[in-house]
PDB file of N, CA and C in Angstrom:
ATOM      1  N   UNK A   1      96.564-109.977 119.232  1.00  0.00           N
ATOM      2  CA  UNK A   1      97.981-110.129 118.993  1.00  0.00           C
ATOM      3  C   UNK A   1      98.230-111.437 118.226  1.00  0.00           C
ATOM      4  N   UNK A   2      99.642-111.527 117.282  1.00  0.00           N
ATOM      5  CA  UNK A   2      99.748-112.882 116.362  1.00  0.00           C
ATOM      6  C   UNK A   2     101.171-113.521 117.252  1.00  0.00           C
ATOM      7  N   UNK A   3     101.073-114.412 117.557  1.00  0.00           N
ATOM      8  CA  UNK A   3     102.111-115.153 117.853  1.00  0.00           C
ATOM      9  C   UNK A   3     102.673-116.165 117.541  1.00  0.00           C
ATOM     10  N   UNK A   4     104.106-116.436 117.186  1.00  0.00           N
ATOM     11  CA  UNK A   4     104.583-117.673 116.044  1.00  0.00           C
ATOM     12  C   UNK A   4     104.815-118.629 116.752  1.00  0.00           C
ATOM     13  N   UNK A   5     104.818-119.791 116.614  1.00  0.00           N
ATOM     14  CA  UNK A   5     104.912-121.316 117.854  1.00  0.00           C
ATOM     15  C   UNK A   5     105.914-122.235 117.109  1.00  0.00           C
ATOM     16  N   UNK A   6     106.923-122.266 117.201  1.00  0.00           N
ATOM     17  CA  UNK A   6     108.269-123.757 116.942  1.00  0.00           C
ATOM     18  C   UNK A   6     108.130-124.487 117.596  1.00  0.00           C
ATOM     19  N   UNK A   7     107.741-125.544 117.193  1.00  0.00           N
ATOM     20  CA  UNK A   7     107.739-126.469 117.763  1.00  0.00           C
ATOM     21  C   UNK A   7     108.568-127.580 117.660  1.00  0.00           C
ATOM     22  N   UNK A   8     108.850-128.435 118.359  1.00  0.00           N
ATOM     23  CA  UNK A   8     109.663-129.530 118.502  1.00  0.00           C
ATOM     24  C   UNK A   8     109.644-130.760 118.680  1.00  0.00           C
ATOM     25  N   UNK A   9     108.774-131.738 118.254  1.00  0.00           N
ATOM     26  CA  UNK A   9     108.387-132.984 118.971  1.00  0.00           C
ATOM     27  C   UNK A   9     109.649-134.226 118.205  1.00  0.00           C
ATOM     28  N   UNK A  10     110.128-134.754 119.296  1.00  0.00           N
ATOM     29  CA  UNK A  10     110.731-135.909 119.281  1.00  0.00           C
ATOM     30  C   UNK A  10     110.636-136.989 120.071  1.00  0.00           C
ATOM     31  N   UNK A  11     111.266-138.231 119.570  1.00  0.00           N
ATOM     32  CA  UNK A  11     110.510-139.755 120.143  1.00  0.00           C
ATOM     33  C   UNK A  11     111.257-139.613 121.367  1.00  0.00           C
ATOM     34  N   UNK A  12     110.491-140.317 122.326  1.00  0.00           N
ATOM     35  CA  UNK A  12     110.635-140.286 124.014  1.00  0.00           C
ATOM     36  C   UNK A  12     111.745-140.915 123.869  1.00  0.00           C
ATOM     37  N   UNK A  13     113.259-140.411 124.852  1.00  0.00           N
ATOM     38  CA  UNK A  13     114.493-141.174 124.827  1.00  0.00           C
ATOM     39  C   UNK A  13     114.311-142.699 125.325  1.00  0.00           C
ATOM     40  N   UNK A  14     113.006-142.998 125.600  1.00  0.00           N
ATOM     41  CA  UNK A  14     113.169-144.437 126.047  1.00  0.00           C
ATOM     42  C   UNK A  14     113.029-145.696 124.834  1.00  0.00           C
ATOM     43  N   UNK A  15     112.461-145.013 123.314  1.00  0.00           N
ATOM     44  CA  UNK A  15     112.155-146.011 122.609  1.00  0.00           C
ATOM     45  C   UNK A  15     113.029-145.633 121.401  1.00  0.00           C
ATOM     46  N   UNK A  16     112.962-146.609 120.737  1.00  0.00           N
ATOM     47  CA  UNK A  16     113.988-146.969 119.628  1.00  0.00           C
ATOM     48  C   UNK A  16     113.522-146.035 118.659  1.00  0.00           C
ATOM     49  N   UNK A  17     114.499-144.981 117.903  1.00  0.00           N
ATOM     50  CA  UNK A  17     114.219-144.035 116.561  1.00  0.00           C
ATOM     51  C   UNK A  17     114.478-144.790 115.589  1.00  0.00           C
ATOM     52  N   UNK A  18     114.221-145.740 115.023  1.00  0.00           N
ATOM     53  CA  UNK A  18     114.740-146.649 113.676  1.00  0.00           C
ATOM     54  C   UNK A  18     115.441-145.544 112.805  1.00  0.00           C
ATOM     55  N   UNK A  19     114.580-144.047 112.010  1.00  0.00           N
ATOM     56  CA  UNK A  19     115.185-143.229 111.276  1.00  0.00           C
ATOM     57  C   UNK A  19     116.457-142.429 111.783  1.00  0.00           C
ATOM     58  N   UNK A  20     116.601-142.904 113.224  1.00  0.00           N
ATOM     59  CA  UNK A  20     118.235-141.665 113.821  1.00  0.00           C
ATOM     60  C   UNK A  20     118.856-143.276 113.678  1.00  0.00           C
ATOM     61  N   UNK A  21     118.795-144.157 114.165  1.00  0.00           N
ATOM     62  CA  UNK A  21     119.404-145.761 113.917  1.00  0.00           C
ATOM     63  C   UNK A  21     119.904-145.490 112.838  1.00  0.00           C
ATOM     64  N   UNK A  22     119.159-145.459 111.413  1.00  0.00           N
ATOM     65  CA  UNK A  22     119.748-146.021 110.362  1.00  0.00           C
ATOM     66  C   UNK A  22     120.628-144.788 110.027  1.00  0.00           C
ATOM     67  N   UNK A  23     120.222-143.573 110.278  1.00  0.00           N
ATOM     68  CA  UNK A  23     121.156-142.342 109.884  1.00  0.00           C
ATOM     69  C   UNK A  23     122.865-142.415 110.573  1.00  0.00           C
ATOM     70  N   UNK A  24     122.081-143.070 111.915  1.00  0.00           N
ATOM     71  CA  UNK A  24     124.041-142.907 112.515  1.00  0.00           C
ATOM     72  C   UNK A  24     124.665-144.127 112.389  1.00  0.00           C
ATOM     73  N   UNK A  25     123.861-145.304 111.793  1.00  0.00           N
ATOM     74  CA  UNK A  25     125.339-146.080 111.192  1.00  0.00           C
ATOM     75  C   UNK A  25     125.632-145.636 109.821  1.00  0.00           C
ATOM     76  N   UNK A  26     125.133-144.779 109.285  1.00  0.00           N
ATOM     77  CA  UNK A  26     125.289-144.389 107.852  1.00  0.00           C
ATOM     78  C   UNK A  26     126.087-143.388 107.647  1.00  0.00           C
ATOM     79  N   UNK A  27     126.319-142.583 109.115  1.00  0.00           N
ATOM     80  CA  UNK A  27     127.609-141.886 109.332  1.00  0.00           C
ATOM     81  C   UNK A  27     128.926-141.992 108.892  1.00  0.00           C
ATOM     82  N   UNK A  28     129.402-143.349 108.889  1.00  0.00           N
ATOM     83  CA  UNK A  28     130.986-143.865 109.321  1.00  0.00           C
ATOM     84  C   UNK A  28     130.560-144.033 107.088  1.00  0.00           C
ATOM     85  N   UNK A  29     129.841-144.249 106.780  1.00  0.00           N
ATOM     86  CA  UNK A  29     130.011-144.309 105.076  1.00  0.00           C
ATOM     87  C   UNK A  29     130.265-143.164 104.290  1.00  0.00           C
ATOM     88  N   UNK A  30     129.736-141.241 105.255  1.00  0.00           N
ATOM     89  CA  UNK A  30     130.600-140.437 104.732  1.00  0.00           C
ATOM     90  C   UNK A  30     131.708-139.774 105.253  1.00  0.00           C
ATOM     91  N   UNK A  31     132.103-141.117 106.226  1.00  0.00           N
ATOM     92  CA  UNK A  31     133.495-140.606 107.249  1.00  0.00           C
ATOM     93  C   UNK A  31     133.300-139.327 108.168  1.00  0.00           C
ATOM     94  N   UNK A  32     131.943-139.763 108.776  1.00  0.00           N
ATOM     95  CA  UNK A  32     131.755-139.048 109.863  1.00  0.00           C
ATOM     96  C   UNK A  32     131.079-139.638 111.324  1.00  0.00           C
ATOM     97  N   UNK A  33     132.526-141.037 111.509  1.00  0.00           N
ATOM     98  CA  UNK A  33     131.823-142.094 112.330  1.00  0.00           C
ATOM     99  C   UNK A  33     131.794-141.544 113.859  1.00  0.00           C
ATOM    100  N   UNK A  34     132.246-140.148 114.007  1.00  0.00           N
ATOM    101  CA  UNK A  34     132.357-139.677 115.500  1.00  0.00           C
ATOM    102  C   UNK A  34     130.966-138.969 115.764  1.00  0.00           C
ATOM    103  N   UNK A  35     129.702-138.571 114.903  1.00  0.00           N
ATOM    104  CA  UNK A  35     128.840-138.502 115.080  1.00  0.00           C
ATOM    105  C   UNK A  35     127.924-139.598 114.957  1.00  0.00           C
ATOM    106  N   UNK A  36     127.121-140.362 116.610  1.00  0.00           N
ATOM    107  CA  UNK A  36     126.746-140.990 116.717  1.00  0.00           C
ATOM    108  C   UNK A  36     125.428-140.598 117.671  1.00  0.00           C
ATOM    109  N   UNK A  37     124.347-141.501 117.975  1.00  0.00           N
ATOM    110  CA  UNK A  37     122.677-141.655 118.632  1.00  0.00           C
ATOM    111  C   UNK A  37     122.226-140.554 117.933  1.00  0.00           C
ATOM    112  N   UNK A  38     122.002-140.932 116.382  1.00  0.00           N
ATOM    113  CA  UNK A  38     121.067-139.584 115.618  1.00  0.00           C
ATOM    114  C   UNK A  38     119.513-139.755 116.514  1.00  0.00           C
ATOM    115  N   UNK A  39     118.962-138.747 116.620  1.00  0.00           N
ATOM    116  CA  UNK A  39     117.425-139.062 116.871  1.00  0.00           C
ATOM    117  C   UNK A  39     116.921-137.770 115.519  1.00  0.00           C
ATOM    118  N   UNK A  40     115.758-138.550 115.539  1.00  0.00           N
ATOM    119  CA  UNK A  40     115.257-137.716 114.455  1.00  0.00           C
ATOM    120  C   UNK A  40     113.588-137.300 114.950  1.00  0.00           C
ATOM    121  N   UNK A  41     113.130-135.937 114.563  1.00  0.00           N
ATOM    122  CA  UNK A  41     112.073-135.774 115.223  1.00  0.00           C
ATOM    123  C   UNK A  41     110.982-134.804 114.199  1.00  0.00           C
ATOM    124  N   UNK A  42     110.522-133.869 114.605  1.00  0.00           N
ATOM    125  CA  UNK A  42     109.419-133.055 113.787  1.00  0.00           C
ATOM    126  C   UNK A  42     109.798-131.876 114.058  1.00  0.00           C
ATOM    127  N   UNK A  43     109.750-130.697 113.704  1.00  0.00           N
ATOM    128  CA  UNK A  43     109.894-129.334 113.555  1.00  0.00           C
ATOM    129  C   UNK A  43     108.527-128.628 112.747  1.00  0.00           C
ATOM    130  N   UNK A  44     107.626-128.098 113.514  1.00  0.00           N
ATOM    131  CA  UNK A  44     106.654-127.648 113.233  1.00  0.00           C
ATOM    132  C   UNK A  44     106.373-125.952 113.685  1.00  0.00           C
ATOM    133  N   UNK A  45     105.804-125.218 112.592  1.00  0.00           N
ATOM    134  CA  UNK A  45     105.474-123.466 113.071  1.00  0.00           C
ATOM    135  C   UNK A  45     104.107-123.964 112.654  1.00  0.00           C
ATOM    136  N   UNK A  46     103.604-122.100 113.177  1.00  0.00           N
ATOM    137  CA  UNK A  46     102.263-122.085 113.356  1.00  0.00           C
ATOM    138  C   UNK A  46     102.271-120.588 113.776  1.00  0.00           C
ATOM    139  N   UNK A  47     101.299-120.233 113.413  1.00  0.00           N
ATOM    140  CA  UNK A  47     100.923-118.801 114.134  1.00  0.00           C
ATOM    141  C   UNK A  47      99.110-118.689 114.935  1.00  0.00           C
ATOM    142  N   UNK A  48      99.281-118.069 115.866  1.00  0.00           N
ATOM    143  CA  UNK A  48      98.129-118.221 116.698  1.00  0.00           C
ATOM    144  C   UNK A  48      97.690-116.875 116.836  1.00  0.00           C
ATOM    145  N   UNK A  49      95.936-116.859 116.808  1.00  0.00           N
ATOM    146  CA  UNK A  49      96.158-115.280 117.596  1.00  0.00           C
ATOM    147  C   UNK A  49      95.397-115.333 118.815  1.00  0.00           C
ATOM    148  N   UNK A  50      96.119-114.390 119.535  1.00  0.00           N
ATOM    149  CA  UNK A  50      95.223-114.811 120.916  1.00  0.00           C
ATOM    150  C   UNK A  50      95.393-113.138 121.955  1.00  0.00           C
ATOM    151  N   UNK A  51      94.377-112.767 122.947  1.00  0.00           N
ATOM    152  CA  UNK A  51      94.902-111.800 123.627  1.00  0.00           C
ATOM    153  C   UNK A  51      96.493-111.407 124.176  1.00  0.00           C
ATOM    154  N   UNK A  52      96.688-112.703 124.311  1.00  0.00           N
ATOM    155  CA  UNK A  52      97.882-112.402 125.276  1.00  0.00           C
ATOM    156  C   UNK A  52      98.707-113.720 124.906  1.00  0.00           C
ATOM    157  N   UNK A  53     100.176-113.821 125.152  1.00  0.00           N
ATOM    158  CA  UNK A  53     101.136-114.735 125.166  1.00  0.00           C
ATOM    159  C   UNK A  53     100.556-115.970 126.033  1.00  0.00           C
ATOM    160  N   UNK A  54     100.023-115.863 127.162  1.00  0.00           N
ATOM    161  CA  UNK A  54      99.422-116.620 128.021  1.00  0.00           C
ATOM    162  C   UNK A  54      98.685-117.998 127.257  1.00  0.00           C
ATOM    163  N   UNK A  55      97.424-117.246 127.239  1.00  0.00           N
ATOM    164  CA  UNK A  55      95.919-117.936 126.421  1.00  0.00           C
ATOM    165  C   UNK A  55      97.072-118.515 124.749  1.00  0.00           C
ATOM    166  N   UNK A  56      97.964-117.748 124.227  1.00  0.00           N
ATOM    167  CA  UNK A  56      98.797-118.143 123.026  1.00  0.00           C
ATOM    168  C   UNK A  56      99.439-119.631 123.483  1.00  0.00           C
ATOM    169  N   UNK A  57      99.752-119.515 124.849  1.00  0.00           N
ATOM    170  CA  UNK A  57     100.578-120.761 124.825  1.00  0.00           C
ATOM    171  C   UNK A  57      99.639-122.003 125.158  1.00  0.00           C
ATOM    172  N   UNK A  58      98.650-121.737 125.601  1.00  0.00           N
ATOM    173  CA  UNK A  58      97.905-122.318 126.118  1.00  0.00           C
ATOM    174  C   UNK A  58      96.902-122.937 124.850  1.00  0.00           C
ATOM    175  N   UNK A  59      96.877-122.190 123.991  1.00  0.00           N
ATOM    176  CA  UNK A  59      96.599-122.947 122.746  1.00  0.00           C
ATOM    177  C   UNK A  59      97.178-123.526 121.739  1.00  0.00           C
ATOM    178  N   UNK A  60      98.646-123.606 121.716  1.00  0.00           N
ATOM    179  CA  UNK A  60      99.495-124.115 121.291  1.00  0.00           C
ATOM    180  C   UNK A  60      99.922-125.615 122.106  1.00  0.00           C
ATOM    181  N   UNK A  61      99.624-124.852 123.609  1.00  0.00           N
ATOM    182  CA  UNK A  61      99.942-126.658 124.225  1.00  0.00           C
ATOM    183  C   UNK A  61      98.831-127.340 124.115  1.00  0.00           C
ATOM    184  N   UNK A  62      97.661-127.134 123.601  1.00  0.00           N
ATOM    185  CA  UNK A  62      96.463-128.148 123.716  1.00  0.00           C
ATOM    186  C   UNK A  62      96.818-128.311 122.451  1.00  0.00           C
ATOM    187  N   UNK A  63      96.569-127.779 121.421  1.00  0.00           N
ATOM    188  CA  UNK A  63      97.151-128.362 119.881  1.00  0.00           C
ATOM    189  C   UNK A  63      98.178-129.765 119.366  1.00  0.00           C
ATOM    190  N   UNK A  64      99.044-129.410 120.740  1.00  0.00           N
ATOM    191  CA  UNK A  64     100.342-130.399 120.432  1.00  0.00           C
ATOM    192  C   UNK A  64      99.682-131.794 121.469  1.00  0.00           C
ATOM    193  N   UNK A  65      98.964-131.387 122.353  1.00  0.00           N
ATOM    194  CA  UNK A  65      98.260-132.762 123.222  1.00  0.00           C
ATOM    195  C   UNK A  65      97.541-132.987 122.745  1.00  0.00           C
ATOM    196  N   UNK A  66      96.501-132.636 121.635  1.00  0.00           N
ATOM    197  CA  UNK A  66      95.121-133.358 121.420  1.00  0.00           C
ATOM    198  C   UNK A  66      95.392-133.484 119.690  1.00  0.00           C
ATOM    199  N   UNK A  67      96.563-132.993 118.568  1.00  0.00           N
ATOM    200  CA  UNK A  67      96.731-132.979 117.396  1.00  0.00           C
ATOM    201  C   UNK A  67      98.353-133.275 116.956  1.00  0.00           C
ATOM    202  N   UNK A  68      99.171-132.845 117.288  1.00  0.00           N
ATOM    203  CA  UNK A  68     100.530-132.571 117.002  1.00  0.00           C
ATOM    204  C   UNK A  68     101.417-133.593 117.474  1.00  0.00           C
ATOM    205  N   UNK A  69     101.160-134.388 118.502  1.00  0.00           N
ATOM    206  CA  UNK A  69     101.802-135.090 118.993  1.00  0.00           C
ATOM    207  C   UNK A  69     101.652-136.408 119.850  1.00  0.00           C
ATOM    208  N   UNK A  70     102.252-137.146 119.623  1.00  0.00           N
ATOM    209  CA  UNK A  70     101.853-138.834 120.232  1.00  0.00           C
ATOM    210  C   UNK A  70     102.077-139.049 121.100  1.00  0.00           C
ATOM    211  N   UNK A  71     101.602-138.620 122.207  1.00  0.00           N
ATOM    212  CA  UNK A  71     102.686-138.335 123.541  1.00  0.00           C
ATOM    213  C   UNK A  71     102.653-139.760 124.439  1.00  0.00           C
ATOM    214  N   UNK A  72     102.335-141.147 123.608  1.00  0.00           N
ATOM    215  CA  UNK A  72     102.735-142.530 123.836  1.00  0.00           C
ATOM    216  C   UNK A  72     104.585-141.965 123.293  1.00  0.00           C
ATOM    217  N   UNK A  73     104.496-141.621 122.032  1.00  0.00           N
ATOM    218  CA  UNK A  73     105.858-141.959 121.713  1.00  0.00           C
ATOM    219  C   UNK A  73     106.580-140.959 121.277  1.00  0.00           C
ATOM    220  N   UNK A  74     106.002-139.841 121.983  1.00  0.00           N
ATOM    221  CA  UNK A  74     106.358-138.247 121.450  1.00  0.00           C
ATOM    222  C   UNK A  74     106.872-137.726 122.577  1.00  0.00           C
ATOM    223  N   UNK A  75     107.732-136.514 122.705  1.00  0.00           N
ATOM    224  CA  UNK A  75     107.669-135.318 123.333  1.00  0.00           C
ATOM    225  C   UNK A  75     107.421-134.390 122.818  1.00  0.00           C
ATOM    226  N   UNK A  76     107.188-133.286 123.047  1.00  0.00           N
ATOM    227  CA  UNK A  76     107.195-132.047 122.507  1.00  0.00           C
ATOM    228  C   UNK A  76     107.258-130.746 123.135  1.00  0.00           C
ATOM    229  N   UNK A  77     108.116-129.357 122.712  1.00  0.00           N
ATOM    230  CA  UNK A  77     108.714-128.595 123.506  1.00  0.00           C
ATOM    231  C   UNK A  77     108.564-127.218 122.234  1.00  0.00           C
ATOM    232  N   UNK A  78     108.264-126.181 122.783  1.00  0.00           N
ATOM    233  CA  UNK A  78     107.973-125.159 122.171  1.00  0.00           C
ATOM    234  C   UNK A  78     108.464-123.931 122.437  1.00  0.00           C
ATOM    235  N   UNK A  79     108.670-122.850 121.539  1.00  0.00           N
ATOM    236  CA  UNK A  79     108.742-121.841 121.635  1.00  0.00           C
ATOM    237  C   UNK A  79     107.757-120.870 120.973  1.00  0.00           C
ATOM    238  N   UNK A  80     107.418-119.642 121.744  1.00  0.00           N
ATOM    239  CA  UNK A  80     106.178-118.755 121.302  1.00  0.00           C
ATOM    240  C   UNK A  80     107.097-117.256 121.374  1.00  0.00           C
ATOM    241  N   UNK A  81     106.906-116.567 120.163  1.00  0.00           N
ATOM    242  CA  UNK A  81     107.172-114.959 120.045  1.00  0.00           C
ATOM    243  C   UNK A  81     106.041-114.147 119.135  1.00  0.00           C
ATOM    244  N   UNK A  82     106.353-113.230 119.940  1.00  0.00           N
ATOM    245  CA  UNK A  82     105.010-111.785 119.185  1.00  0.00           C
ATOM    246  C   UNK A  82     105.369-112.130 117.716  1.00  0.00           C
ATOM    247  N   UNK A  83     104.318-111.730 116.727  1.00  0.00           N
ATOM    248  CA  UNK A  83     104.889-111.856 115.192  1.00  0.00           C
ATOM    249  C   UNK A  83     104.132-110.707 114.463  1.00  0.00           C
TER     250      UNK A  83
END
């Protein structure tokens, strides 16, 4: 079976995003100062093949722990569908 993986990794809410920083004071310059705390993160696909959704996710979450993601200064959160 092929299964597609979205992924999501963004910086842990505890540390500073410099790139959502500089985006949301840069807000109020196209008069859109009521959108404020940009965070900015990664958006990643992928397709896997694997027996089952199971073993699919299961290789998608080792991917994002051992390749995809900094998980000092990362999170990351996924979605998996048949493809």
């Amino acid at each position: 079976m092929r299964f597609k993986a979205e992924i999501d990794i963004m910086p842990l809410k505890s540390l500073l995003d410099p790139q959502g920083k500089a985006v949301s004071a840069s807000m109020k310059n196209i008069e859109l100062s009521e959108i404020t705390n940009v965070r900015i993160g990664k958006h990643i696909t992928l397709e896997v093949e694997a027996e089952n959704s199971e073993i699919a996710n299961e290789k998608v979450n080792t991917a994002c722990q051992k390749m995809l993601c900094n998980q000092i200064m990362e999170s990351y959160t996924f979605n998996l569908s048949e493809y």
